[in-house]
Protein backbone atom coordinates (compact mmCIF):
# COMPACT_ATOMS: atom_id res chain seq x y z
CA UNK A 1 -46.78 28.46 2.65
CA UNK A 2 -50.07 28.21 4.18
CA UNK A 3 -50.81 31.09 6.55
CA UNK A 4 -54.11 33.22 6.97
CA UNK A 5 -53.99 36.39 5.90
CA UNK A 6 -56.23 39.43 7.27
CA UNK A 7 -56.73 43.48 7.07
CA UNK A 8 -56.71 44.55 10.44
CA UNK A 9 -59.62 47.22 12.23
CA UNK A 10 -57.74 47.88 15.39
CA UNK A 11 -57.57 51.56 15.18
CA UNK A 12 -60.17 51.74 18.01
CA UNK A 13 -59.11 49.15 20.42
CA UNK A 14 -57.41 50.47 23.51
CA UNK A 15 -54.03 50.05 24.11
CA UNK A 16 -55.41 46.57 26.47
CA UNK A 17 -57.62 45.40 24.18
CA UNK A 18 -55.01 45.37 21.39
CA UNK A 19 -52.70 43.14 23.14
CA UNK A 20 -55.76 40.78 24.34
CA UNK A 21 -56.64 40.58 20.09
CA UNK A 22 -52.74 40.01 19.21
CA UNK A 23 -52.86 37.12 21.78
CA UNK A 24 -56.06 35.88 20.52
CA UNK A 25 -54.38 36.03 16.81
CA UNK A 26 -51.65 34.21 17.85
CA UNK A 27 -53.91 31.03 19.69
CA UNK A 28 -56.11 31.13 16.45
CA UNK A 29 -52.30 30.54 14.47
CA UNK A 30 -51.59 27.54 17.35
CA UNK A 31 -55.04 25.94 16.86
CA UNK A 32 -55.07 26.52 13.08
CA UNK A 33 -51.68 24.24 12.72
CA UNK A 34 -50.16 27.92 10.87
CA UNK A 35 -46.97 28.92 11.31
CA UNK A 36 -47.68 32.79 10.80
CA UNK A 37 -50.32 35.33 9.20
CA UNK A 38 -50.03 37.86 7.33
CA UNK A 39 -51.66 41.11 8.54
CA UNK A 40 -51.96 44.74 7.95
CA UNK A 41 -52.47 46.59 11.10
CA UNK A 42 -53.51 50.03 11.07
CA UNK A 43 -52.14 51.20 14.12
CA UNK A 44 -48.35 51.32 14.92
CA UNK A 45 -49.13 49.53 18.13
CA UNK A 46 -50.15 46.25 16.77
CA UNK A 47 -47.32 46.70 13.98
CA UNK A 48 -44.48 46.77 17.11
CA UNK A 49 -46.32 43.32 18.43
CA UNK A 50 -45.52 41.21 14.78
CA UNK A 51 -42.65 39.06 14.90
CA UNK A 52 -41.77 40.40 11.27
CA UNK A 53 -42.59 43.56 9.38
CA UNK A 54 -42.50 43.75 5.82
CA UNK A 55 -42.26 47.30 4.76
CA UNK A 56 -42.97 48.19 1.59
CA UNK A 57 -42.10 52.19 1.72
CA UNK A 58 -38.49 51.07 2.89
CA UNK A 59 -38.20 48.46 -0.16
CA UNK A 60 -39.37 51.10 -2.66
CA UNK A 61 -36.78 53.60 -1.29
CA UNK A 62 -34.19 50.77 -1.99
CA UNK A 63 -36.03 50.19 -5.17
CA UNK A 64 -35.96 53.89 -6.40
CA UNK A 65 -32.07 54.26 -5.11
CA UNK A 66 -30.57 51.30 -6.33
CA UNK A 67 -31.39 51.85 -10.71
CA UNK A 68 -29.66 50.24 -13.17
CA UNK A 69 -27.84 52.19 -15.47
């Protein structure tokens, strides 16, 4: 899979300004010929605009609940 990846500083955008860099993101995927990217946003606002969330608390909760005996 090719697909940029980044670590997001969007804790200081305003609420505006965070859906004007999400739309930027996405025509840097178009123009790039990418699919998707993977990101870590640091706000919960930019986390409810991905098309997919991967959450790694919720998979370690599975993790720690499902042990093999």
């Amino acid at each position: 899979m090719r697909a940029p990846a980044s670590d997001e500083f969007d804790g200081p955008l305003d609420p505006d300004r965070k859906r004007m860099f999400m739309a930027m993101k996405r025509r840097v995927l178009e123009l790039g010929g990418y699919a998707r990217e993977l990101f870590v946003p640091q706000t919960p606002e930019l986390t409810a605009m991905a098309d997919a969330v991967i959450d790694l608390d919720a998979m370690e909760a599975l993790r720690s609940t499902s042990s093999v005996e």
